[in-house]
N, C-alpha and C. Protein backbone atom coordinates (compact mmCIF):
# COMPACT_ATOMS: atom_id res chain seq x y z
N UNK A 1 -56.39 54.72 202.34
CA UNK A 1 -56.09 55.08 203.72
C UNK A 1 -57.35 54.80 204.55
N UNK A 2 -57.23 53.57 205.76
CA UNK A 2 -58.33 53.63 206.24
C UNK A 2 -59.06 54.75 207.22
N UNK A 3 -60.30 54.71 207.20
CA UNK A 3 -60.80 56.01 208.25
C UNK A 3 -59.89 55.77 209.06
N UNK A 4 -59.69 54.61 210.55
CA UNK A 4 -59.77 54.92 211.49
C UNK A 4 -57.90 55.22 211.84
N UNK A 5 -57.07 55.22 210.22
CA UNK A 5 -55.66 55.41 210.66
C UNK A 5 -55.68 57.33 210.09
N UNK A 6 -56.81 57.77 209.22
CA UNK A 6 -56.51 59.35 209.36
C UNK A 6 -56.27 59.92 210.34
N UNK A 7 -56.37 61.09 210.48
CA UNK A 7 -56.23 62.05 211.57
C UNK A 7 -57.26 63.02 210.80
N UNK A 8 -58.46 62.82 211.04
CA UNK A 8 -59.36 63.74 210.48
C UNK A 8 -59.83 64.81 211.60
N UNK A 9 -59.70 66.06 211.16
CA UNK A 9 -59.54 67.24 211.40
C UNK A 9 -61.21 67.80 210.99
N UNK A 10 -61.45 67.80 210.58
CA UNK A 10 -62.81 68.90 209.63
C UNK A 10 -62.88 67.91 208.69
N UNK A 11 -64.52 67.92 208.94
CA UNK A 11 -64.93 66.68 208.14
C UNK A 11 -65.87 67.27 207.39
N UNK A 12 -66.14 67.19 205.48
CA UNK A 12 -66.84 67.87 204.59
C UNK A 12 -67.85 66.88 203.71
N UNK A 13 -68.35 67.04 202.87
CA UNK A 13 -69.34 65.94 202.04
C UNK A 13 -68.08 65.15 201.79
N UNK A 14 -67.04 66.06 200.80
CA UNK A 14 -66.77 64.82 199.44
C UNK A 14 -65.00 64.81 200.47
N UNK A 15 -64.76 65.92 201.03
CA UNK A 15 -63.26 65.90 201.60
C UNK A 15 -63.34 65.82 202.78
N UNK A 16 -61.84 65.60 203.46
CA UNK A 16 -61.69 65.97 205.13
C UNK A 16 -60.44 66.62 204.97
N UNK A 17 -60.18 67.58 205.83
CA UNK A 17 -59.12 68.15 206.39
C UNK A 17 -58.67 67.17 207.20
N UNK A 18 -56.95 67.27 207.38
CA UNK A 18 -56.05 66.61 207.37
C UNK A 18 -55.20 67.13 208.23
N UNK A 19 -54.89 66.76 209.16
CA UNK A 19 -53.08 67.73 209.51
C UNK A 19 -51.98 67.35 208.62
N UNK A 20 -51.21 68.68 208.50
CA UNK A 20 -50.46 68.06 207.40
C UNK A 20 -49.50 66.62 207.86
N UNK A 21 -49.41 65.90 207.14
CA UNK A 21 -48.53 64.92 207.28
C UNK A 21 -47.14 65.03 206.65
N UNK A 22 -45.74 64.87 207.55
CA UNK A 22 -44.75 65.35 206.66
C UNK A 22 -43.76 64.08 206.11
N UNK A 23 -44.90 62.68 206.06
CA UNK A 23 -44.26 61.92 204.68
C UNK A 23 -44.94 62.01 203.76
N UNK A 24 -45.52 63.37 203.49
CA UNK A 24 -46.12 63.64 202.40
C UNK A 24 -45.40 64.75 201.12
N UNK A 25 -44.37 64.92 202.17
CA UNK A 25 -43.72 66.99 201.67
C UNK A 25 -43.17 66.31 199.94
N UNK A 26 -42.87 64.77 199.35
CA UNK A 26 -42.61 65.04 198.22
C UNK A 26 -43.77 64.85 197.39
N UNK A 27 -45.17 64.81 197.73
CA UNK A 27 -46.06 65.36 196.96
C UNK A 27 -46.70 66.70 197.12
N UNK A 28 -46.03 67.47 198.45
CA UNK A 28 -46.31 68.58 198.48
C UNK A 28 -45.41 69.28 197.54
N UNK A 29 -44.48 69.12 197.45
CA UNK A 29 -42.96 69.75 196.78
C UNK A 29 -43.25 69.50 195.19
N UNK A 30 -43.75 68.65 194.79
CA UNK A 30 -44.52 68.04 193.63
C UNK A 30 -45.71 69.41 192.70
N UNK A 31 -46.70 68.95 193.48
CA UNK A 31 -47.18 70.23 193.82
C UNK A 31 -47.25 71.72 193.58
N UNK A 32 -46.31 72.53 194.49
CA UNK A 32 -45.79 73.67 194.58
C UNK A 32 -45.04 73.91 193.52
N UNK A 33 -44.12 72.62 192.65
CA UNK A 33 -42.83 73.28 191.64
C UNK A 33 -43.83 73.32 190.12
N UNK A 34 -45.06 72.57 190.04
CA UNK A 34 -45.66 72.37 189.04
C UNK A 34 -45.90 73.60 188.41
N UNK A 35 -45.17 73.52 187.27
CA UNK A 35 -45.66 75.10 186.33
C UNK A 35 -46.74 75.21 186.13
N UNK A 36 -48.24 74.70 185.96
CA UNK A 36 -49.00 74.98 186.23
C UNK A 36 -50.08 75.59 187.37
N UNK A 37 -49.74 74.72 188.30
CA UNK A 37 -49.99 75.01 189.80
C UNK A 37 -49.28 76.44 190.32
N UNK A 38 -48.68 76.50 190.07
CA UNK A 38 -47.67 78.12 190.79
C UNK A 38 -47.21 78.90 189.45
N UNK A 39 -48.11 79.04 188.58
CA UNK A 39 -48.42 79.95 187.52
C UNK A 39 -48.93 81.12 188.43
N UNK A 40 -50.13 81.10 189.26
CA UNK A 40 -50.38 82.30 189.38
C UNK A 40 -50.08 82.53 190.94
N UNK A 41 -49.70 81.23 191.50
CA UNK A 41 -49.11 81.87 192.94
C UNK A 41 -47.78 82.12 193.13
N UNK A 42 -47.19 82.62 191.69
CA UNK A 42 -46.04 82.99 191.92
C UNK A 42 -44.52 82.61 192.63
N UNK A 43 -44.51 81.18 192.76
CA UNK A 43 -43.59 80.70 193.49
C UNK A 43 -42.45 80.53 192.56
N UNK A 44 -41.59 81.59 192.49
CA UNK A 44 -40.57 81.66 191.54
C UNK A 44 -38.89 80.65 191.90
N UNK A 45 -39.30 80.19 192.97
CA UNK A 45 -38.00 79.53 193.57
C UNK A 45 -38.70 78.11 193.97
N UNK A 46 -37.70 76.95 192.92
CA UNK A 46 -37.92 75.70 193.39
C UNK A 46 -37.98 75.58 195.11
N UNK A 47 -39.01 74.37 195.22
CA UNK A 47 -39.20 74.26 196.73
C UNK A 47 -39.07 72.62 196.81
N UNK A 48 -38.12 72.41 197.70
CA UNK A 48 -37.85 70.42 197.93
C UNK A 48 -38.17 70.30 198.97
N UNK A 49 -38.96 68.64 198.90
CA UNK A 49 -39.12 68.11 200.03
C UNK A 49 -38.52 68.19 201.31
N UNK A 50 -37.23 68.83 201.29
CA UNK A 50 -36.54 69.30 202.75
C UNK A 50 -37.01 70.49 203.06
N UNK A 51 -37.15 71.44 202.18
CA UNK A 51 -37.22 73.10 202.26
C UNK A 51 -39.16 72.92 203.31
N UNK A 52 -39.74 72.31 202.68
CA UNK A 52 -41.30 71.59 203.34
C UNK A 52 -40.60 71.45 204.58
N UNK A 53 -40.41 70.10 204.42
CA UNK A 53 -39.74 69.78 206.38
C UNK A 53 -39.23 70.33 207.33
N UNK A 54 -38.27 71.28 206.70
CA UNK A 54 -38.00 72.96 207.34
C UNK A 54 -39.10 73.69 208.23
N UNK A 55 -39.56 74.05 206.95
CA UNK A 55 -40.85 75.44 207.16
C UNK A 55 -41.81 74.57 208.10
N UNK A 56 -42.47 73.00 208.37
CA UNK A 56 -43.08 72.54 209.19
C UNK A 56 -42.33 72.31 210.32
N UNK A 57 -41.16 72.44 210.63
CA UNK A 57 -40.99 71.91 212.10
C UNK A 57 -40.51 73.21 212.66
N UNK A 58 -39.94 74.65 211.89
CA UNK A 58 -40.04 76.05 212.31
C UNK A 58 -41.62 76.31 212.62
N UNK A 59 -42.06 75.92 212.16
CA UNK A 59 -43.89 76.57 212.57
C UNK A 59 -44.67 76.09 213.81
N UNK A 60 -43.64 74.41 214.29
CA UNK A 60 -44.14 74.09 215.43
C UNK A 60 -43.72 74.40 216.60
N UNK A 61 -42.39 75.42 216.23
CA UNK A 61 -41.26 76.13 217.31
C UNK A 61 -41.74 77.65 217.59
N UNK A 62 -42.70 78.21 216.97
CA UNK A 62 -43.63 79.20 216.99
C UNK A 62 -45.11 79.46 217.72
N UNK A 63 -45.78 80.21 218.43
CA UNK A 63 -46.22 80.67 218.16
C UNK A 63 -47.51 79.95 216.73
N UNK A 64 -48.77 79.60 216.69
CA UNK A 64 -49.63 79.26 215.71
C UNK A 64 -49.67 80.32 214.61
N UNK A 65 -48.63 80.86 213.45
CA UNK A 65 -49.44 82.03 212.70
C UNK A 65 -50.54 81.58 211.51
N UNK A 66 -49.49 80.31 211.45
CA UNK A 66 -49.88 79.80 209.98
C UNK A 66 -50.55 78.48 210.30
N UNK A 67 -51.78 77.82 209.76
CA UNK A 67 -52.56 76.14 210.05
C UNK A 67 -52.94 76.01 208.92
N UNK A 68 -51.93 74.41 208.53
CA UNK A 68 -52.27 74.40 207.30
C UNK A 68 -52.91 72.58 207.28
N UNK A 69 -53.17 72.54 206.21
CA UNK A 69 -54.15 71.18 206.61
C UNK A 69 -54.03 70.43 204.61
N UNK A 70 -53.83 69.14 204.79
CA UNK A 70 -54.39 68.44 203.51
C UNK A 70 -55.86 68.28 203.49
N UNK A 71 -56.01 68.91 201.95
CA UNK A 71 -57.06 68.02 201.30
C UNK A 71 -57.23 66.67 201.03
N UNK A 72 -58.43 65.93 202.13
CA UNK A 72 -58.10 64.57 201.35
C UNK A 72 -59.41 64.06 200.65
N UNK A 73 -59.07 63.55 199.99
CA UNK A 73 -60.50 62.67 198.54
C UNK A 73 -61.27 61.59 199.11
N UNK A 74 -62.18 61.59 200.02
CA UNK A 74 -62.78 60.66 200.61
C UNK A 74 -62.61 59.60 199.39
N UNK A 75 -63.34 59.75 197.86
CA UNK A 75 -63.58 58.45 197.22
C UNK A 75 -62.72 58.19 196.62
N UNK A 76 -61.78 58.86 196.18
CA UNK A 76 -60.55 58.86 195.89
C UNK A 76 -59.10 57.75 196.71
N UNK A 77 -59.56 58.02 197.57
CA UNK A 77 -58.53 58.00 199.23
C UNK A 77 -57.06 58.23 198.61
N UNK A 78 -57.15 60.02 198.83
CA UNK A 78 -55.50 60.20 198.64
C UNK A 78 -55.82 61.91 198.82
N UNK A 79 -55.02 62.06 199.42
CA UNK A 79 -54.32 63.64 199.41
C UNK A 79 -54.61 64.41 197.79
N UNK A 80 -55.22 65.33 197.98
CA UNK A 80 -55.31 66.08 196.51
C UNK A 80 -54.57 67.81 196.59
N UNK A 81 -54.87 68.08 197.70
CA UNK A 81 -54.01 69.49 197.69
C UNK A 81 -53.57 70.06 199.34
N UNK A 82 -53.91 71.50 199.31
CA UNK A 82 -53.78 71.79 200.68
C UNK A 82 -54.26 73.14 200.90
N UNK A 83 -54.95 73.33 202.03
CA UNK A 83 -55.37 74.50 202.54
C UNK A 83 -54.68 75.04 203.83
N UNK A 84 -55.12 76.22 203.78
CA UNK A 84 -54.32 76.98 204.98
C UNK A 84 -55.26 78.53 205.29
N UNK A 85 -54.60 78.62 206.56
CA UNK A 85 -54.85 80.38 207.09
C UNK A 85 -52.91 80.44 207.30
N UNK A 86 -52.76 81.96 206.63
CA UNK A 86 -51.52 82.57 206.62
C UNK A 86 -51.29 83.54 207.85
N UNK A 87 -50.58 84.29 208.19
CA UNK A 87 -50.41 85.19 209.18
C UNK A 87 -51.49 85.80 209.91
N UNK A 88 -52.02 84.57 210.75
CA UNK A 88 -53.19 84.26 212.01
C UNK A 88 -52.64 85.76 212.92
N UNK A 89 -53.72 86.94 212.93
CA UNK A 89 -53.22 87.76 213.79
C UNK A 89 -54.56 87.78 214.95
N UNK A 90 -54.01 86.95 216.02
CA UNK A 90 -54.87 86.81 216.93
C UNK A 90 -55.40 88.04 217.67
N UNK A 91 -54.56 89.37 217.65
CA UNK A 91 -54.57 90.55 218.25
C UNK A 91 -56.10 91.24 217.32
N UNK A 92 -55.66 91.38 216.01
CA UNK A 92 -57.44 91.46 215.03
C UNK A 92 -58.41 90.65 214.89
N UNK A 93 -57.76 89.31 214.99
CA UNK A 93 -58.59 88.15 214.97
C UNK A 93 -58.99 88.21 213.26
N UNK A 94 -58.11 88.32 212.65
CA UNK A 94 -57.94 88.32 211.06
C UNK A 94 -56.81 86.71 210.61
N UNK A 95 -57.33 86.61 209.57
CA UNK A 95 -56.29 85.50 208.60
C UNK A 95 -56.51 85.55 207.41
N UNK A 96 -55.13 84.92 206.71
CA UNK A 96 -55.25 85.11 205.02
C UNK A 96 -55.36 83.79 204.53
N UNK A 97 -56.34 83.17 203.94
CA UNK A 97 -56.59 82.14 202.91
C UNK A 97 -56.27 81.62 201.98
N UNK A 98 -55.55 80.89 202.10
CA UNK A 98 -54.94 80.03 200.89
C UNK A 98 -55.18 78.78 200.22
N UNK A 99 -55.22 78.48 199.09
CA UNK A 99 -56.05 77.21 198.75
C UNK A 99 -55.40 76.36 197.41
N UNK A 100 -54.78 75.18 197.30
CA UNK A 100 -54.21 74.41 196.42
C UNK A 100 -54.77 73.06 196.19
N UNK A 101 -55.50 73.16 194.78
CA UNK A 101 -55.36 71.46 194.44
C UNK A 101 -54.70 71.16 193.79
N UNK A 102 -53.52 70.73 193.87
CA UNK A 102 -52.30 69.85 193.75
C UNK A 102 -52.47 69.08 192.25
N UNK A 103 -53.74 68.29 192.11
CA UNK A 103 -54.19 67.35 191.35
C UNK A 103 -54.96 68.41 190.05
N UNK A 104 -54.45 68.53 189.32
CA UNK A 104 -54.58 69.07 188.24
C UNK A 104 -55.71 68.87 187.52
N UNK A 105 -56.09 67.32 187.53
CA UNK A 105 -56.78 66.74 186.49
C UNK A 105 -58.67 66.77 187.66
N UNK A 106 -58.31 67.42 188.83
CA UNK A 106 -59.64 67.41 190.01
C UNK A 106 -59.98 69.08 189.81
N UNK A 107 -58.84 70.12 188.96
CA UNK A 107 -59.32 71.09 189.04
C UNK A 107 -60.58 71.49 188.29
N UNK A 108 -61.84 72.53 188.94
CA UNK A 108 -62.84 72.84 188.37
C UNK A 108 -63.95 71.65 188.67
N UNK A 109 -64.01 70.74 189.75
CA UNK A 109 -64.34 69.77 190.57
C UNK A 109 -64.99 70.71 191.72
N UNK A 110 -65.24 71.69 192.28
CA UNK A 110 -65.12 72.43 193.43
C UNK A 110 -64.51 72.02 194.63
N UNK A 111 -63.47 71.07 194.35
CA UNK A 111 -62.57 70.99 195.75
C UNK A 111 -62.39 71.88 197.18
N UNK A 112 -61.86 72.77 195.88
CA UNK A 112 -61.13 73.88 196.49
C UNK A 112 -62.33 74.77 197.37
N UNK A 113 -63.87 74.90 196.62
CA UNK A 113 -64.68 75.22 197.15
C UNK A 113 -65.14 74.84 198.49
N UNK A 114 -65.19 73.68 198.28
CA UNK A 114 -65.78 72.93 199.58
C UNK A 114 -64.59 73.05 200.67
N UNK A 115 -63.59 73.04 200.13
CA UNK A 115 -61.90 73.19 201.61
C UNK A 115 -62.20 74.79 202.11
N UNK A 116 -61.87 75.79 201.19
CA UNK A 116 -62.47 76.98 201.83
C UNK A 116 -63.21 77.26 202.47
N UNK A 117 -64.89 76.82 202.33
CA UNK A 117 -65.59 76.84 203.09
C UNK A 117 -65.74 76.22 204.09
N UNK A 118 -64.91 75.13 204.42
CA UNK A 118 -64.44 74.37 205.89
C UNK A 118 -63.95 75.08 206.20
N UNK A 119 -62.95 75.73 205.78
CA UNK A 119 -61.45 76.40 206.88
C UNK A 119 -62.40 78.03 207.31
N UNK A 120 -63.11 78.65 206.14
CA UNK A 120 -64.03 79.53 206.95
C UNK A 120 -64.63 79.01 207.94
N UNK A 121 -65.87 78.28 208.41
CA UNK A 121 -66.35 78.02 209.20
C UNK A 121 -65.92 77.65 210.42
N UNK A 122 -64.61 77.02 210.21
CA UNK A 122 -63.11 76.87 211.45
C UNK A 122 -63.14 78.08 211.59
N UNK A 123 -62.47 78.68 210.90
CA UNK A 123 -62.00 80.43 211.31
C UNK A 123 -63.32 81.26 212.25
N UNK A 124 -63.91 81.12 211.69
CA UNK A 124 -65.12 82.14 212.47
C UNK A 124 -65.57 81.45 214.22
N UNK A 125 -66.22 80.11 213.59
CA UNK A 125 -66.32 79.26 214.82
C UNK A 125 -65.63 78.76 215.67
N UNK A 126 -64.14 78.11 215.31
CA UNK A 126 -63.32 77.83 216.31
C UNK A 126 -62.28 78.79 216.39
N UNK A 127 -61.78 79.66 215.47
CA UNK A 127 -60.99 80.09 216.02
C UNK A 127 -60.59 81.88 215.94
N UNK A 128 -62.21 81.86 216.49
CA UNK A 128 -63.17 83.20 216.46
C UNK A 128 -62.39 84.66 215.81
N UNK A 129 -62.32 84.24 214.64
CA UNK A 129 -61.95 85.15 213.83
C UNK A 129 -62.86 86.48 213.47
N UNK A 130 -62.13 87.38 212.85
CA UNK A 130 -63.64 88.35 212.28
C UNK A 130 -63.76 88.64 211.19
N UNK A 131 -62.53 88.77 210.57
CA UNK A 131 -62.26 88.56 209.22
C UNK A 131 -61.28 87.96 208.71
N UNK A 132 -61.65 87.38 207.23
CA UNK A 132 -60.73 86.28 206.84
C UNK A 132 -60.23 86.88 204.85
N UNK A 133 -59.36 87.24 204.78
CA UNK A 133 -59.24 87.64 203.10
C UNK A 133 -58.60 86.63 202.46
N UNK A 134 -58.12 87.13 201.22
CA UNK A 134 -58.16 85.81 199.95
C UNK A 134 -57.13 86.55 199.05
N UNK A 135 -56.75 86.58 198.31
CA UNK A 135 -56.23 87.52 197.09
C UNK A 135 -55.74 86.45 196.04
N UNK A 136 -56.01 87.09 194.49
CA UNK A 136 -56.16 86.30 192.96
C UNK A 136 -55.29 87.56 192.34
N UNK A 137 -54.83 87.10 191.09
CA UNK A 137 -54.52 87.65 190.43
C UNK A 137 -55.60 87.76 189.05
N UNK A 138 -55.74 88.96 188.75
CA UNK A 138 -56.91 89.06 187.76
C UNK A 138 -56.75 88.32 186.96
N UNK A 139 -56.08 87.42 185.76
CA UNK A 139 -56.59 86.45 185.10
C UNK A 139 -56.60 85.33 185.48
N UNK A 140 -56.52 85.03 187.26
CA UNK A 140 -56.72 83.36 187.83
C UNK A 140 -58.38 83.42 187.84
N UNK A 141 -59.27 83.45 186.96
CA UNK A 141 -60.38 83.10 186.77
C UNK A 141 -60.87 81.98 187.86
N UNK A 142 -60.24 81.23 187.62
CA UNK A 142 -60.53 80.17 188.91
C UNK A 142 -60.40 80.03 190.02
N UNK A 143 -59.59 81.17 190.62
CA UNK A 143 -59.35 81.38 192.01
C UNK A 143 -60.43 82.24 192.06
N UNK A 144 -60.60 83.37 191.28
CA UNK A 144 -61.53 84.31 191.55
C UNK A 144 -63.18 83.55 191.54
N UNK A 145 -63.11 82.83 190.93
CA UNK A 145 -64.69 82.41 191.30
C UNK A 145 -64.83 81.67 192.35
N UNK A 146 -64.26 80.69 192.12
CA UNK A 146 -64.12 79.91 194.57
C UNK A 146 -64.26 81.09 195.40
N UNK A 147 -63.23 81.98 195.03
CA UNK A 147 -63.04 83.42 196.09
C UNK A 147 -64.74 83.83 196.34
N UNK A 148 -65.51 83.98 195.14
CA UNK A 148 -66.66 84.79 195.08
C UNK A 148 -67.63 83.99 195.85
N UNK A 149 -67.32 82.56 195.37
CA UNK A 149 -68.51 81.72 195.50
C UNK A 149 -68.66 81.47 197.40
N UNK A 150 -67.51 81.35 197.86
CA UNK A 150 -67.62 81.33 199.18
C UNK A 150 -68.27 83.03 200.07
N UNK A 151 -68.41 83.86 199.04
CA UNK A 151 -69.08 84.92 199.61
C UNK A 151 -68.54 85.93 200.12
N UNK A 152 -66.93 85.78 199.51
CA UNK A 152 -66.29 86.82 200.14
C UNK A 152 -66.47 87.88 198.63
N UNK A 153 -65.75 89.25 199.52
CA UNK A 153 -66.38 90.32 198.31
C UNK A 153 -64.89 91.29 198.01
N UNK A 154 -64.75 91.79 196.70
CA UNK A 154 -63.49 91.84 196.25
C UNK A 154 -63.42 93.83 197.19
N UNK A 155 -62.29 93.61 198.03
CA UNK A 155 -62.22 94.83 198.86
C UNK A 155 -61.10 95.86 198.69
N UNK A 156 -60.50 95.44 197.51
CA UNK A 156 -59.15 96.38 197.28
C UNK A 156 -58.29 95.86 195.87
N UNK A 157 -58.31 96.54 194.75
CA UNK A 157 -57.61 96.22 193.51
C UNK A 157 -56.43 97.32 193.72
N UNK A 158 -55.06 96.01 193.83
CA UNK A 158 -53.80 96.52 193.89
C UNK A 158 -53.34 96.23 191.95
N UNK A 159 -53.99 97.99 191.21
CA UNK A 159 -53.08 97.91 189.75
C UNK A 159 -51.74 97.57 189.82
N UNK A 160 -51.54 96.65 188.49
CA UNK A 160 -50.59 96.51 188.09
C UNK A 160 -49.39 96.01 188.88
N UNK A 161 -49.80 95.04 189.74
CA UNK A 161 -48.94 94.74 190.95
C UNK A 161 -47.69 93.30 190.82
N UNK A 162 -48.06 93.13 189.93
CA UNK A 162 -47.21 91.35 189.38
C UNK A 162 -46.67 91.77 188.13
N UNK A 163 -45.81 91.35 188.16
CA UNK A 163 -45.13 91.28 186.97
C UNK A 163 -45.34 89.83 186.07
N UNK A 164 -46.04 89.67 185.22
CA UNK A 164 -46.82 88.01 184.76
C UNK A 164 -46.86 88.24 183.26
N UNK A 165 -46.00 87.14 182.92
CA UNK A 165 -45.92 86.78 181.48
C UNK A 165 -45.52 88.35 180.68
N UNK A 166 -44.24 89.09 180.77
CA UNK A 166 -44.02 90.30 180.06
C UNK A 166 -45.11 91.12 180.41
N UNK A 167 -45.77 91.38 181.16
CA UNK A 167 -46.98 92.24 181.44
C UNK A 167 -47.13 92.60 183.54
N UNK A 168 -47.57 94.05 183.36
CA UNK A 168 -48.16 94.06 184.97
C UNK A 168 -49.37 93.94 184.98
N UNK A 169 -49.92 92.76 185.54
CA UNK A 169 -51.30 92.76 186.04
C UNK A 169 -51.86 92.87 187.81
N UNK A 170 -53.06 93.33 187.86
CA UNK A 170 -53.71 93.63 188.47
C UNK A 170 -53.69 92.44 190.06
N UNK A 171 -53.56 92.75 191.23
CA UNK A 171 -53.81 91.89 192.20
C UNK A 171 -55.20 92.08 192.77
N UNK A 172 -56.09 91.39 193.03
CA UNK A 172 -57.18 91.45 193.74
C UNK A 172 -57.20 90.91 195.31
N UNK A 173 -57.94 92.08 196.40
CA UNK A 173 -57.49 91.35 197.41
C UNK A 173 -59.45 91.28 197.82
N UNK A 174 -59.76 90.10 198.18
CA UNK A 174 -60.92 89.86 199.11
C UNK A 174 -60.75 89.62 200.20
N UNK A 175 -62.42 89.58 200.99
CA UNK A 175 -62.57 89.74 202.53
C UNK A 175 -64.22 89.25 202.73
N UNK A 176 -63.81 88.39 203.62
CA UNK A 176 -65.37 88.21 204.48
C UNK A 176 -65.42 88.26 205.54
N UNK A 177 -67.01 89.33 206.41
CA UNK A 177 -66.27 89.79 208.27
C UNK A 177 -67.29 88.59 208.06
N UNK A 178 -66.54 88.12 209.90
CA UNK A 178 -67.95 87.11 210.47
C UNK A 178 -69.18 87.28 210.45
N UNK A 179 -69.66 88.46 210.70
CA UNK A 179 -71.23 88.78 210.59
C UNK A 179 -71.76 88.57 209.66
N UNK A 180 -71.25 88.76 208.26
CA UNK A 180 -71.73 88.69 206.47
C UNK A 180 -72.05 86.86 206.62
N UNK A 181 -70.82 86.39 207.08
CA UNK A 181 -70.87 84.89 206.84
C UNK A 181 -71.96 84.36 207.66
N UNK A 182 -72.39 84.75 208.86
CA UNK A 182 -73.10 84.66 209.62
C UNK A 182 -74.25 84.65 209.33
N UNK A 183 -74.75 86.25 207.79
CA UNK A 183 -76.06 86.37 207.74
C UNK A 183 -76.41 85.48 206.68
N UNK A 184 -75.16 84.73 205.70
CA UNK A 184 -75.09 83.59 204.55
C UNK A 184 -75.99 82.37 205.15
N UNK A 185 -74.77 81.97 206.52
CA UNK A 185 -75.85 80.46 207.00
C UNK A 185 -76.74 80.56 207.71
N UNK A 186 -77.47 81.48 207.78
CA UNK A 186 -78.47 81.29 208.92
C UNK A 186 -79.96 80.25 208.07
C-alpha cells in the first residue's frame, strides 16, 4: 500500500493508525471469529463481514462513542489488527481501550504495545481525556503485560467474573489518569 494512497491517522516507529477501512471487514471478521484471537475476549457469537459493515455505518449515524482505527505494518505493508477507545464519555472525559493483533504469528512483537500507546497519547492530547482503562482476564498474560507496560495500574479485581474453560476466573480492570501519563513523558 503506497504512503501517499493511506489515510494515515497517528503515525508510530514500526505502525500507523489507520481509519478503519470497510473493504477490509473480511479480514476484520477473520480476525474476531479466530479461536484463538477471541479466546479471551470472549466473543461467543460468530461475527461476518456484514455484521462489521453494520456496526460501522451505525457508528457514523451517532454521536462519536466508539474510534476505532487499523493497525498497519509499515514493513510489512498490510493491516495486522485493530485498536480502539469504547464508550467515549465526553461528559468524564473517560474511555475504554481495546487492542487486537489479528496476525497471530506478530503476536509478542509489541504491536499491540506501540498501538496503545498511540491511542493513549491521542486520548489525553487530542481528545483531552482524563482517564483511559483497559480490562484482561487473569490468565491473558499478554494482555496483562501491554496493559502494565503502557503504565496503566490494575484498579479493581472483578472475582470470578467469566465463566472460561469449565472454570470462573477473575476479570482485571486497569486505569491511567492524564496526570500519571503526564509525569511518565516528561
Amino acid at each position: 500500500m503506497e504512503k501517499n494512497t493511506r489515510l494515515t491517522f497517528i503515525e508510530g516507529e514500526r505502525i500507523e493508525l489507520l481509519p478503519i477501512n470497510p473493504e477490509n471487514v473480511k479480514i476484520h471478521a477473520r480476525w474476531e471469529n479466530d479461536p484463538k484471537a477471541r479466546l479471551y475476549t470472549r466473543n461467543v457469537f460468530p461475527v461476518s463481514p456484514e455484521d462489521l459493515k453494520k456496526r460501522l455505518e451505525q457508528d457514523q449515524e451517532r454521536p462519536k462513542r466508539d474510534i476505532f482505527f487499523e493497525i498497519y505494518h509499515k514493513e510489512l505493508d498490510k493491516i495486522v489488527g485493530f485498536v480502539e477507545f469504547h464508550n467515549i464519555n465526553y461528559i468524564n472525559n473517560a474511555a475504554y481501550l481495546s487492542v487486537l493483533i489479528g496476525e497471530k504469528e506478530l503476536w509478542g512483537n509489541y504491536l499491540g504495545t506501540e498501538a496503545a500507546k498511540l491511542m493513549i497519547k491521542y486520548g489525553f492530547e487530542e481528545l483531552n481525556l482524563v482517564k483511559i482503562t483497559a480490562s484482561a482476564l487473569r490468565p491473558n498474560k499478554g494482555a496483562c503485560r501491554i496493559i502494565e507496560s503502557i503504565g496503566m495500574k490494575l484498579e479493581l479485581v472483578l472475582k470470578n467474573q467469566v465463566y472460561f474453560d469449565g472454570v470462573y476466573i477473575d476479570e482485571l480492570k486497569f486505569c491511567i489518569f492524564r496526570e500519571e501519563w503526564e509525569q511518565m513523558n516528561k
